[in-house]
Protein backbone atom coordinates (compact mmCIF):
# COMPACT_ATOMS: atom_id res chain seq x y z
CA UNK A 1 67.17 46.73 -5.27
CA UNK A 2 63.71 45.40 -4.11
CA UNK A 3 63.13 47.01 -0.75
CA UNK A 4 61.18 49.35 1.64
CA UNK A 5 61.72 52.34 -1.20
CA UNK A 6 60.27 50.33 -3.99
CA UNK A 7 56.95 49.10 -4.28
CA UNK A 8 56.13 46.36 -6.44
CA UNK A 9 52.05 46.62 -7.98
CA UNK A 10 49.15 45.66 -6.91
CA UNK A 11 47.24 44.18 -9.84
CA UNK A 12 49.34 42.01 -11.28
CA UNK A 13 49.04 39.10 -14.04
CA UNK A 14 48.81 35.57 -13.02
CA UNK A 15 51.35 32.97 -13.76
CA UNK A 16 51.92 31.36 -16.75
CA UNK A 17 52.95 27.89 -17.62
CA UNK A 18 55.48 27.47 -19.69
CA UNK A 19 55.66 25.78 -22.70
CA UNK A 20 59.48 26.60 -23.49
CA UNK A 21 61.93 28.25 -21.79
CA UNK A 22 62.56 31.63 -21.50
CA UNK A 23 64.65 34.00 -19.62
CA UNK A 24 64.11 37.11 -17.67
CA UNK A 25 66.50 39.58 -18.13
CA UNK A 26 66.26 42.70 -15.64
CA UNK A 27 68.26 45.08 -17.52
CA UNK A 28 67.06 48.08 -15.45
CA UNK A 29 65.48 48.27 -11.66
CA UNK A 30 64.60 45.43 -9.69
CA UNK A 31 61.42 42.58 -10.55
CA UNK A 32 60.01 39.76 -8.26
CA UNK A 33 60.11 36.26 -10.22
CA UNK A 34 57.50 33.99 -8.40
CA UNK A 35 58.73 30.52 -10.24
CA UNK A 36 58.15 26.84 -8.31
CA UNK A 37 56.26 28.11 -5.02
CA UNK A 38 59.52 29.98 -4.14
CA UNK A 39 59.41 34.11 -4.79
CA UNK A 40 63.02 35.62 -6.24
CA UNK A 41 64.05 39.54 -5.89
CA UNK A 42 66.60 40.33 -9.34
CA UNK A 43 68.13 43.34 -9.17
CA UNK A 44 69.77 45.06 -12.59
CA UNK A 45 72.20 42.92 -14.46
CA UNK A 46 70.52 39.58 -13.18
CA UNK A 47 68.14 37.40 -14.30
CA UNK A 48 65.81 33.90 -14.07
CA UNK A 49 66.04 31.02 -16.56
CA UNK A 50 62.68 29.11 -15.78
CA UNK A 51 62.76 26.22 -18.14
CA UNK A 52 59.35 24.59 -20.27
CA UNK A 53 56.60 23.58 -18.01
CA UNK A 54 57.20 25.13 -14.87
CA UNK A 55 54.32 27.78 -14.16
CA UNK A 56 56.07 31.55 -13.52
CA UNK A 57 54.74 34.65 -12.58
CA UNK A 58 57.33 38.67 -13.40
CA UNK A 59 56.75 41.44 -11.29
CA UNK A 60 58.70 44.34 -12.37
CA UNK A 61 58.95 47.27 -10.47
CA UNK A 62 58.49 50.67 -11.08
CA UNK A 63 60.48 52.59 -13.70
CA UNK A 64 61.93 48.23 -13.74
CA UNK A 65 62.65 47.37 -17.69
CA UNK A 66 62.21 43.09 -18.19
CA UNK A 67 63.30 41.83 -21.08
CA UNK A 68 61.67 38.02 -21.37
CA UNK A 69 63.67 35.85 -24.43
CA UNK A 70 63.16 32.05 -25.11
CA UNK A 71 66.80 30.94 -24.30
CA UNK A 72 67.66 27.18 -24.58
CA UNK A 73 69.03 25.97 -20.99
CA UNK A 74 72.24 23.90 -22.28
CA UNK A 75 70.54 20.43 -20.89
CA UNK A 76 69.67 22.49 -17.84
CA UNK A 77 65.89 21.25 -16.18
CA UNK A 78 65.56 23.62 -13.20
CA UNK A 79 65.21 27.39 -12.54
CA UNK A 80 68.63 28.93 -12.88
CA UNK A 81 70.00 32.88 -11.55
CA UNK A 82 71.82 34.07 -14.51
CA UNK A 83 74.39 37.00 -14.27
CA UNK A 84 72.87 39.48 -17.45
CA UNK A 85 76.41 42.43 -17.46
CA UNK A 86 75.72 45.46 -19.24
CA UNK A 87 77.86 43.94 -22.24
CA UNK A 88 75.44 41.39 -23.02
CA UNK A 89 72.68 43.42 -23.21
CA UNK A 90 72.74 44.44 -26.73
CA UNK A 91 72.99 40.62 -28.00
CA UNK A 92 70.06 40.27 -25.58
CA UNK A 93 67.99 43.02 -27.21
CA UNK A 94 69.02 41.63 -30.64
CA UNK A 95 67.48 38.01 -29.40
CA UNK A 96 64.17 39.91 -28.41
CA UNK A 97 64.25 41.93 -31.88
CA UNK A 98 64.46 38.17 -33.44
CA UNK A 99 61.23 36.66 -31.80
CA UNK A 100 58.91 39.83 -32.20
CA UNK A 101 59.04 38.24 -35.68
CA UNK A 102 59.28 40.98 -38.42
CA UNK A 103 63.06 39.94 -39.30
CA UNK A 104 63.20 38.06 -42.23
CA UNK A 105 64.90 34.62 -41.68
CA UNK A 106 64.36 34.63 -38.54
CA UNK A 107 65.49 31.32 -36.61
CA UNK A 108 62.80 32.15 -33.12
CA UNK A 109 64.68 31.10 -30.07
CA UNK A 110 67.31 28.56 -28.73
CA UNK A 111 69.94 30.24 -30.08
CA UNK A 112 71.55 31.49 -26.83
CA UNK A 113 72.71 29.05 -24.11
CA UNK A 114 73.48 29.08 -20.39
CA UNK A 115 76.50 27.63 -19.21
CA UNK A 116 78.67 27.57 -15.84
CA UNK A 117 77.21 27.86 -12.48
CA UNK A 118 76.05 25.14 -9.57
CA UNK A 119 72.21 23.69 -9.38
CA UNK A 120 69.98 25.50 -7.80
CA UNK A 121 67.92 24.36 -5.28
CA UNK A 122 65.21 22.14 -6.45
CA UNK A 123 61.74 23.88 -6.03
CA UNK A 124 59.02 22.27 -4.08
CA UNK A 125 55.83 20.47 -6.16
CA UNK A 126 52.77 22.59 -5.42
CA UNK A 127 50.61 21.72 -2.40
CA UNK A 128 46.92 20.08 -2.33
CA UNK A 129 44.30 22.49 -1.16
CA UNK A 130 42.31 20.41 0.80
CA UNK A 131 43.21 19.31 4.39
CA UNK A 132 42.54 15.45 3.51
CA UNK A 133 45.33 15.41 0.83
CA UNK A 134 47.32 17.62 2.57
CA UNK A 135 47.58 15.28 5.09
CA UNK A 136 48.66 12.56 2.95
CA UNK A 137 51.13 14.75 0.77
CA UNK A 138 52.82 15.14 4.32
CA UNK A 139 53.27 11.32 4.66
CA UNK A 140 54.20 10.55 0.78
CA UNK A 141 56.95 13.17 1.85
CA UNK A 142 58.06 12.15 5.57
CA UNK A 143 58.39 8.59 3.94
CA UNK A 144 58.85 8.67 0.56
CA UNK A 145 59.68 5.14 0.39
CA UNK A 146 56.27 4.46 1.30
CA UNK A 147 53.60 2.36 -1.61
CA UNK A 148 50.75 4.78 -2.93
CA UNK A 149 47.68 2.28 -1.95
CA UNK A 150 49.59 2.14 1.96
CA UNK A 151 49.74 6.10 2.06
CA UNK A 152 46.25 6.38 0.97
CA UNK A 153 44.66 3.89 3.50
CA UNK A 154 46.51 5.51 6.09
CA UNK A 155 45.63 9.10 5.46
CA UNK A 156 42.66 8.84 4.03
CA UNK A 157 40.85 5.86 4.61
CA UNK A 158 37.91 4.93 2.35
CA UNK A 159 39.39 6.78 -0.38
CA UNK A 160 39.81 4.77 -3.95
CA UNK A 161 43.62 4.90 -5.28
CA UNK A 162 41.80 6.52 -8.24
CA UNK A 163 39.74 8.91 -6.18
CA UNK A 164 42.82 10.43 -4.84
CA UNK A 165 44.56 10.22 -8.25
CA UNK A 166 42.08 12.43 -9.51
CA UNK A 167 41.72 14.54 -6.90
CA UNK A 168 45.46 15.31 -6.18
CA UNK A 169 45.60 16.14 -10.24
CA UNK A 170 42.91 18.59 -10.04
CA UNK A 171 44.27 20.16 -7.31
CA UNK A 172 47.75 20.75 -7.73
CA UNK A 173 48.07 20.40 -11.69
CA UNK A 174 50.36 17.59 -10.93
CA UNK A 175 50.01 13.52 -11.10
CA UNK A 176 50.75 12.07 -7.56
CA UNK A 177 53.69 10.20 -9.08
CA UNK A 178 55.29 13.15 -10.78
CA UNK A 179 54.52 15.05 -7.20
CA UNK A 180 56.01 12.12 -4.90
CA UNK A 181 58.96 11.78 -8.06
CA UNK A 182 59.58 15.57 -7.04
CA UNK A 183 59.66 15.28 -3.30
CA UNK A 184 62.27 11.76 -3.41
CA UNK A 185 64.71 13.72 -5.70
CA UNK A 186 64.43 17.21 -3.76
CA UNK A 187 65.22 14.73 -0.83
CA UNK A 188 67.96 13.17 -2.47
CA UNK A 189 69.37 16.08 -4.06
CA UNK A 190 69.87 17.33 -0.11
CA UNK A 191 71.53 13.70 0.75
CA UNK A 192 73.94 13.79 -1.84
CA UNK A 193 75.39 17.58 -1.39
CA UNK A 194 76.03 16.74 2.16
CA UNK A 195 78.30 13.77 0.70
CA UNK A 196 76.12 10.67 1.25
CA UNK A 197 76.59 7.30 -0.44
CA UNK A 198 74.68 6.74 -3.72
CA UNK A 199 73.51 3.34 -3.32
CA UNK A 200 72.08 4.49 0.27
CA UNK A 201 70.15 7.55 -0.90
CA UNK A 202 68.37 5.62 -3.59
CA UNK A 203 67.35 3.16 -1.00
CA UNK A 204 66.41 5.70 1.69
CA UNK A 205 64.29 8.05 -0.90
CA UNK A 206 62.26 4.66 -1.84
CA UNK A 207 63.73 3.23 -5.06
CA UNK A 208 64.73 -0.69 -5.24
CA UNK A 209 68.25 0.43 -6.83
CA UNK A 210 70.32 2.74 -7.82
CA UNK A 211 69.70 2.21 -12.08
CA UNK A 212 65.94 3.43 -11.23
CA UNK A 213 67.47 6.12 -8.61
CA UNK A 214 69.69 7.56 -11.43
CA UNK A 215 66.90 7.46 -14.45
CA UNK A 216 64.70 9.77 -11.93
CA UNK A 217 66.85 11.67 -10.74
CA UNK A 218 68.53 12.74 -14.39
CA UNK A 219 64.91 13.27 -15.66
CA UNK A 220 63.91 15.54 -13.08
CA UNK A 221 67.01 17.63 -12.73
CA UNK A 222 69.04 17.59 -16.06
CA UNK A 223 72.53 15.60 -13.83
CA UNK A 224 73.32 12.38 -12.84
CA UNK A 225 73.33 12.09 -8.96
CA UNK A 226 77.27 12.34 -9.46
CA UNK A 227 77.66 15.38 -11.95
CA UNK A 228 74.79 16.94 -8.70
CA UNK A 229 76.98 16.51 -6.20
CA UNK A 230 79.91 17.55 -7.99
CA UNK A 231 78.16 20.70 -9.28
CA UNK A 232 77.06 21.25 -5.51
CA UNK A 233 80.26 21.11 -3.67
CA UNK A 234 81.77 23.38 -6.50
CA UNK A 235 78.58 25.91 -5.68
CA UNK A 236 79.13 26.04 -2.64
CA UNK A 237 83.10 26.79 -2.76
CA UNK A 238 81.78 29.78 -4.77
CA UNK A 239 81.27 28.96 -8.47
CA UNK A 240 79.86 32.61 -10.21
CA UNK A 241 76.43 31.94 -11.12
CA UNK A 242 75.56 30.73 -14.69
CA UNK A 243 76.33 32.95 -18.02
CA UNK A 244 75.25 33.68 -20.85
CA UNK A 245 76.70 32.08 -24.28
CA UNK A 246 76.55 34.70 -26.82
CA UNK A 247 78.41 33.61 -29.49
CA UNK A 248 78.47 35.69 -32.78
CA UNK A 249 74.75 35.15 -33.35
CA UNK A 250 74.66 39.43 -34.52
CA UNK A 251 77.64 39.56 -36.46
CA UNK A 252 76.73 38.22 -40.27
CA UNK A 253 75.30 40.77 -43.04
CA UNK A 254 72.96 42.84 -42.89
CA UNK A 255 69.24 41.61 -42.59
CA UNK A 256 66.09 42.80 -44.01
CA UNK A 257 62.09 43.14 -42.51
CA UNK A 258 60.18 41.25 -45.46
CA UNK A 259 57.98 42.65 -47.50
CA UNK A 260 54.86 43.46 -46.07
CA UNK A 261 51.67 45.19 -46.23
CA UNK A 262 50.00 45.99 -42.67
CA UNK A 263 46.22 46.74 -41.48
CA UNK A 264 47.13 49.42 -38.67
CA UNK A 265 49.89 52.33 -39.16
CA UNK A 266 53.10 50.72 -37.22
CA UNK A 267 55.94 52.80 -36.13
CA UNK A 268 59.31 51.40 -36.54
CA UNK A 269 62.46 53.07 -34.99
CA UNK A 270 66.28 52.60 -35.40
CA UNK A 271 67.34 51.89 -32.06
CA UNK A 272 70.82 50.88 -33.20
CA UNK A 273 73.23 51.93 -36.02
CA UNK A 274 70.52 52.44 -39.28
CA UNK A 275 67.87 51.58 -41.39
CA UNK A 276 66.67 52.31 -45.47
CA UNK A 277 63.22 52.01 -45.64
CA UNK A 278 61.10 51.81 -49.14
CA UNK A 279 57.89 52.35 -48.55
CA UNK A 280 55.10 53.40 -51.36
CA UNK A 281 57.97 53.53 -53.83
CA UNK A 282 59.83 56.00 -51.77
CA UNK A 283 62.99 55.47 -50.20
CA UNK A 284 63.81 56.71 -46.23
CA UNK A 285 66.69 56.58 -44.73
CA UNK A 286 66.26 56.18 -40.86
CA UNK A 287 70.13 57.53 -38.88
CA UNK A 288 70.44 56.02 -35.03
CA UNK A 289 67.70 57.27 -33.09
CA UNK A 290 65.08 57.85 -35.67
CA UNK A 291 61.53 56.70 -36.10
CA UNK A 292 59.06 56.51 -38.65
CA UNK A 293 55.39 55.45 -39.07
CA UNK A 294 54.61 53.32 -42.02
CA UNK A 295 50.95 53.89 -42.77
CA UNK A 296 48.64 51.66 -43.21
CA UNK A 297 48.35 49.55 -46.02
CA UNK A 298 51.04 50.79 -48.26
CA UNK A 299 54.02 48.35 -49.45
CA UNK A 300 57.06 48.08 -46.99
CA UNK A 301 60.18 47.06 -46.50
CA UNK A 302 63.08 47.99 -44.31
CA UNK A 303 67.32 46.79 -44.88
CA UNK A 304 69.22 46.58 -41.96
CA UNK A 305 72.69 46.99 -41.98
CA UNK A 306 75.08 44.65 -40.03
CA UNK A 307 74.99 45.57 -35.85
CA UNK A 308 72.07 47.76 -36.33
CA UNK A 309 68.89 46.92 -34.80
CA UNK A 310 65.37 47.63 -35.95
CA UNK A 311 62.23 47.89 -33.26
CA UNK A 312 58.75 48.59 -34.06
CA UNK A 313 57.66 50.62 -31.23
CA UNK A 314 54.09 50.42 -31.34
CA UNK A 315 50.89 50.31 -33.52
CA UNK A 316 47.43 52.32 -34.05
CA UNK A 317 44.63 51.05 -36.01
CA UNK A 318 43.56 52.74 -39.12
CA UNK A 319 40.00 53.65 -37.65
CA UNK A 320 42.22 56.65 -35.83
CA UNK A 321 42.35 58.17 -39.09
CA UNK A 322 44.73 58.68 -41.81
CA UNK A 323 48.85 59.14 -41.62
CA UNK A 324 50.20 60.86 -45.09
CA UNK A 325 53.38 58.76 -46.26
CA UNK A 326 56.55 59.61 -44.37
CA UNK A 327 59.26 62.20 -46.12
CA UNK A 328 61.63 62.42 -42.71
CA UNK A 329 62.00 60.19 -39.72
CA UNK A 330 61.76 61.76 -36.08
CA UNK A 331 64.55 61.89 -34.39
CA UNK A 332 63.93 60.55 -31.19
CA UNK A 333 66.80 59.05 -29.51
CA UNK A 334 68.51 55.39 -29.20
CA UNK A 335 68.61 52.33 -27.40
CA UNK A 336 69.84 54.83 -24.17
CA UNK A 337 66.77 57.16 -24.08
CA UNK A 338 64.18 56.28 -21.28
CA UNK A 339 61.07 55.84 -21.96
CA UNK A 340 61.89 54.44 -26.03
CA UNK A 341 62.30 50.42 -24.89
CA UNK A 342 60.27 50.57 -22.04
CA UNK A 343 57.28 51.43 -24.21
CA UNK A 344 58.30 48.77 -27.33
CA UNK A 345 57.79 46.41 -24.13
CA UNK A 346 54.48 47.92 -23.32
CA UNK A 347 53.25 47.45 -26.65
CA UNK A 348 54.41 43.44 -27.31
CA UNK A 349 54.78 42.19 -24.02
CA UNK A 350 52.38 42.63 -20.78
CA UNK A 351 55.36 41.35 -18.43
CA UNK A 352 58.66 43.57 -19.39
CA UNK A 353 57.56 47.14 -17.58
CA UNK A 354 54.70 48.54 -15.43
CA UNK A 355 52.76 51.95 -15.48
CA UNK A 356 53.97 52.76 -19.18
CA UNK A 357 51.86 53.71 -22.03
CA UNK A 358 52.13 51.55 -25.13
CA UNK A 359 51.49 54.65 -27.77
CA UNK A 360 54.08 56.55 -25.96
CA UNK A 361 56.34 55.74 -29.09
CA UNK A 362 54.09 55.52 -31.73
CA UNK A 363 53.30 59.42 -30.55
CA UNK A 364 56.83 60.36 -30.30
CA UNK A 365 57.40 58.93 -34.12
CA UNK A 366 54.41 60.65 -35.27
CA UNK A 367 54.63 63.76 -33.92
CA UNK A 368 58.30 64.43 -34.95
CA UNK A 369 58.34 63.21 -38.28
CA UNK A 370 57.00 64.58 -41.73
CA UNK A 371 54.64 63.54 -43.59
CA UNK A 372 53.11 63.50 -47.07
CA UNK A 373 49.59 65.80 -46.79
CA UNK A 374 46.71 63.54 -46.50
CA UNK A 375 44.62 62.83 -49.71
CA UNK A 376 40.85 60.84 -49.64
CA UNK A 377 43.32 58.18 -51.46
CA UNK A 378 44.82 58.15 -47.81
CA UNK A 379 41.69 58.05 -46.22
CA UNK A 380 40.57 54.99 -48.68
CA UNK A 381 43.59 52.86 -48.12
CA UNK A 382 43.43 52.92 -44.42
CA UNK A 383 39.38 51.51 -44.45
CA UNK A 384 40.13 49.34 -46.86
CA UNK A 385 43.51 47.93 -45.08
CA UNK A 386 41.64 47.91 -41.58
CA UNK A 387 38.18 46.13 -43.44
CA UNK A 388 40.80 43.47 -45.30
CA UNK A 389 42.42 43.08 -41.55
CA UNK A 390 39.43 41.89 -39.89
CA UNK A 391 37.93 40.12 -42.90
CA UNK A 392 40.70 38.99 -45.44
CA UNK A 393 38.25 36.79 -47.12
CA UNK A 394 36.50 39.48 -48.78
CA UNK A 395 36.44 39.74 -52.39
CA UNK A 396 37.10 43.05 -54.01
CA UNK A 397 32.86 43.94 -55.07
CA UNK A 398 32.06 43.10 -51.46
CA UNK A 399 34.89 45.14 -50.07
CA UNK A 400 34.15 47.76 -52.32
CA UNK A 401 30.11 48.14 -51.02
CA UNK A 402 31.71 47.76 -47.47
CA UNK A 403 33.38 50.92 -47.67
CA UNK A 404 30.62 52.71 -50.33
CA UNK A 405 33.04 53.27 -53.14
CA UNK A 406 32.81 51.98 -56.88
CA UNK A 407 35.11 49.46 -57.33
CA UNK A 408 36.69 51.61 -60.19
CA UNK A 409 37.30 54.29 -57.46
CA UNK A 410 38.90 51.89 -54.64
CA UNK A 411 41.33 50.26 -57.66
CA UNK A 412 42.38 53.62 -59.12
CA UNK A 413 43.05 54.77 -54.79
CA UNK A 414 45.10 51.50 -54.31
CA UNK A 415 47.41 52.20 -57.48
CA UNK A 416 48.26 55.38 -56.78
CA UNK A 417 49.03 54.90 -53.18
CA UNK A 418 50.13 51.87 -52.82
CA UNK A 419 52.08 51.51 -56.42
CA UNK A 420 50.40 48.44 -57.70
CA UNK A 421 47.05 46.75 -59.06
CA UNK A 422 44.65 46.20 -56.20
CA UNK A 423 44.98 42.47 -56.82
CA UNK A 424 48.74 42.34 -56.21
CA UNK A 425 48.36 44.88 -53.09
CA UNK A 426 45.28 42.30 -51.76
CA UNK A 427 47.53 39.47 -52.12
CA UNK A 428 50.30 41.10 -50.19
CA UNK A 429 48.37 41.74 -47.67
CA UNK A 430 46.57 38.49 -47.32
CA UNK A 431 50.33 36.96 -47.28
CA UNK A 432 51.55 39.18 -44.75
CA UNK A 433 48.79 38.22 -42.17
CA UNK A 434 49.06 34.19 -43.67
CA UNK A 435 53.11 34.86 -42.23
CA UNK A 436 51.94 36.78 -39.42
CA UNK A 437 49.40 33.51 -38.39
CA UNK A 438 52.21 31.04 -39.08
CA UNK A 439 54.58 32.83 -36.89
CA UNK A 440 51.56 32.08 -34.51
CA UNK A 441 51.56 28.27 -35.11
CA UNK A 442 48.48 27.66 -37.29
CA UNK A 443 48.66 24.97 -40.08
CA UNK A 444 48.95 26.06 -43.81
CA UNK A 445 45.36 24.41 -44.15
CA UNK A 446 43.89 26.89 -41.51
CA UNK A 447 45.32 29.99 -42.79
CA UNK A 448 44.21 29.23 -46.36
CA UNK A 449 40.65 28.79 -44.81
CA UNK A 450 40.76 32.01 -42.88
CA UNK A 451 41.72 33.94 -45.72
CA UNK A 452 39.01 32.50 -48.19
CA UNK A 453 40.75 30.24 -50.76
CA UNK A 454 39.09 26.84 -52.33
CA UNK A 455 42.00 24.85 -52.30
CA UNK A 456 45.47 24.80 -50.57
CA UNK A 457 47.28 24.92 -53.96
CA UNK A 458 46.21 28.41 -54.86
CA UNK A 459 46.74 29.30 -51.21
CA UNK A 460 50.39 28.40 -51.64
CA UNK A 461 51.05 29.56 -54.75
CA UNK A 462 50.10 33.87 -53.82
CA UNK A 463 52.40 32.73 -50.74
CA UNK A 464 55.49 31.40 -53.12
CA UNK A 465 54.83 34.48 -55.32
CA UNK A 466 54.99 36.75 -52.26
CA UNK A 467 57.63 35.17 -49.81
CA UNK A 468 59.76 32.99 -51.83
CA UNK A 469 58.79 29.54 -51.03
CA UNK A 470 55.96 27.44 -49.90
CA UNK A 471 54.55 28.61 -46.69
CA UNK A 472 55.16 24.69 -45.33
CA UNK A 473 58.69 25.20 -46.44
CA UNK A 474 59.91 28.42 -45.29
CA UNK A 475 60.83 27.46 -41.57
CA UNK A 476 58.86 30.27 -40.14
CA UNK A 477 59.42 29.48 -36.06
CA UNK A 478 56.20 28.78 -33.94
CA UNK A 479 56.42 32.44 -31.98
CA UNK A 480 53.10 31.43 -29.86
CA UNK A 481 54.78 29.88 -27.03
CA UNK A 482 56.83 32.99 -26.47
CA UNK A 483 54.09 35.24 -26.74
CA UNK A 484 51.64 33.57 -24.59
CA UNK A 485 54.48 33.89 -21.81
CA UNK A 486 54.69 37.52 -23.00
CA UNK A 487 50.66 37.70 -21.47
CA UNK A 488 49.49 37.89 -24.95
CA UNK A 489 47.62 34.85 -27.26
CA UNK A 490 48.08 37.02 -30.32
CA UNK A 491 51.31 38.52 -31.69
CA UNK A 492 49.22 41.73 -31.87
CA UNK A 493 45.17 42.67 -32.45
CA UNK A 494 43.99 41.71 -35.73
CA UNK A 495 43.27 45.10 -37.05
CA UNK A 496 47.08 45.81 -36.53
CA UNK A 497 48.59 42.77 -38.37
């Protein structure tokens, strides 16, 4: 638990608003949750459902693991304490697995759902900086009843209605009307768990009837006024707190990464259960607990068998200098061995764990595996990958004075590395980053810009030929949103996609 023996750090990122909901899982340790002006303390085998728009900042603590997954809230509208037992933790980890987006098929989020458990206590709007409005957001709450243009002559005379609109907005990042809309409910909310009549707590917290009461009030909280009280007095006779639906999202065949070609080496590891891997033409099998490093640019793919679970655990860029193709996996332990999640967080997420070094897998893959002995076909494919990662409009002749090779030479490197015609291994590549940018919410239109194509037709055509369908029709999920509440903008750095 969160107490005088653990200390929580002292740089720490600030909060982010939400654009859809996520939980925080602390599957390990203890983390501070600072969510609606209020500061939580989890301890292991609890959690925070913060729903879209609120603004939330995760504070793990030391040796702490945080797993954040977009989790729909089951009509739910304000921050809920979830009970996370150690039996849900795998379907959990499989959720997270889902979003970091290299599972092909992949549906993104909303597919696990909260259920049970009272309201929590609505969380206060954010207060005004400035003395002037805070002296007025004091009245709009002692009388909430009370007409904008009426509160603003009162506690700030001379002020416009506007003025103070504007003012209050930039201030606290809220409208007055949503903030004074927050303050009558939290007031209401209060009325009606202590038993009050309906009709009178609309009327006391300002509205002209109970129709316009109810709207509010189910807007801002996700219940009726009735289904709140209800849900109160049941919370307080000791209702367990909310749970998590599981279902039997991880139960169906086995999956599959798809086929990719990346600009960095990326280690992948078999956290769960097992993995075949064909990669350069060669086939690996990866047993529970093993990792392996997939070097840059050469062909990949990865089958997954049903309950097993796949994690990449980290990435280098090729500019570190050349990996030979993998013959044996490391074996480094599964999803039990400390250090192995905790630095798969590090690496994707800037909010999961503290104090832990993001190559600390990559390292362990690498330096317990074998590998092929490195060639200047190596060294070539890993430039060119890296060049093509930070400039995938380049056309073979430019790419090929780049690097200071014939174009002959860089062809001939390509085929006998990566197993096909430099054309077919460029378009790969192009397509993986074109998935890799859709999974990051840019328009087919942009992406075929980005990667130097005339039209959109040819754009989606290498796509089709690569991934199976049109890039508009194969329902890649917008992974942004969960990333940017990760801490990152980008799913990774563009030399690593």
């Amino acid at each position: 638990m969160i107490g005088n023996d653990i200390v929580l750090p002292a740089v720490q990122l600030p909060g982010v608003r939400l654009s859809e909901s996520m939980l925080y899982a602390v599957l390990r340790g203890a983390a501070e949750v600072e969510t609606g002006g209020e500061i939580l303390r989890l301890e292991s085998c609890t959690g925070i459902w913060v729903p879209a728009g609120d603004v939330v900042a995760v504070r793990p603590a030391l040796g702490a693991v945080v797993l954040p997954i977009p989790v729909a809230g089951g009509g739910r509208a304000l921050a809920t304490r979830v009970a996370v037992p150690k039996h849900a933790h795998t379907s959990l980890l499989h959720a997270f697995a889902n979003v970091l987006g290299h599972v092909d098929g992949a549906t993104g989020p909303a597919q696990l759902e909260l259920s049970g458990g009272g309201p929590e206590r609505l969380a206060p709007p954010p207060a005004p900086a400035s003395e002037a409005l805070g002296v007025l957001a004091k009245l709009l709450t002692e009388r909430p009843e009370m007409r904008l243009a009426d509160a603003v002559a009162e506690a700030v005379p001379g002020w416009s209605v506007r003025t103070v609109q504007r003012r209050f907005l930039a201030e606290t990042g809220w409208s007055v009307a949503a903030w004074v809309r927050r303050q009558r409910v939290r007031a209401a909310a209060k009325l009606l768990a202590e038993g009050r009549d309906l009709q009178w707590v609309a009327h006391t917290v300002g509205y002209s009837g109970v129709p316009a009461f109810s709207r509010a009030f189910s807007e801002s909280t996700g219940l009726s006024p009735g289904q709140w009280r209800h849900s109160s007095a049941a919370a307080t006779a000791g209702v367990v707190p909310a749970e998590i639906g599981l279902g039997h999202l991880w139960e169906a065949a086995e999956r599959r990464t798809w086929t990719r070609v990346n600009g960095a080496h990326v280690a992948v590891w078999a956290a769960l259960g097992s993995a075949n891997l064909v990669v350069g033409g060669r086939n690996v099998h990866l047993s529970e607990g093993d990792a392996v490093v997939v070097p840059a640019g050469t062909p990949n793919e990865f089958r997954i068998p049903s309950g097993s679970m796949l994690l990449p655990l980290g990435f280098r860029s090729a500019h570190t200098g050349e990996i030979g193709a993998p013959l044996r996996p490391a074996s480094i332990g599964s999803l039990g061995t400390a250090g192995l999640l905790e630095a798969v967080l590090a690496s994707y997420t800037k909010v999961g764990v503290i104090d832990v070094d993001p190559d600390h897998g990559f390292q362990a893959a690498l330096s317990g595996s074998v590998r092929a002995p490195t060639t200047n076909d190596d060294v070539l494919l890993g430039r060119v990958a890296n060049l093509y990662a930070r400039e995938p409009y380049l056309r073979m002749t430019g790419a090929a004075a780049r690097l200071g090779v014939d174009e002959r030479e860089l062809g001939a490197a390509v085929q006998r590395r990566a197993g096909v015609q430099f054309s077919a291994w460029l378009r790969l590549l192009r397509m993986t980053r074109a998935r890799n940018q859709l999974g990051d919410g840019e328009t087919p239109s942009e992406i075929s810009r980005g990667l130097g194509y005339a039209h959109l037709p040819a754009f989606s055509r290498a796509f089709r030929a690569v991934h199976g369908a049109a890039p508009a029709g194969l329902s890649v999920p917008n992974l942004k949103p969960t990333r940017a509440a990760w801490g990152r903008e980008m799913r990774v750095p563009a030399t690593a996609l």
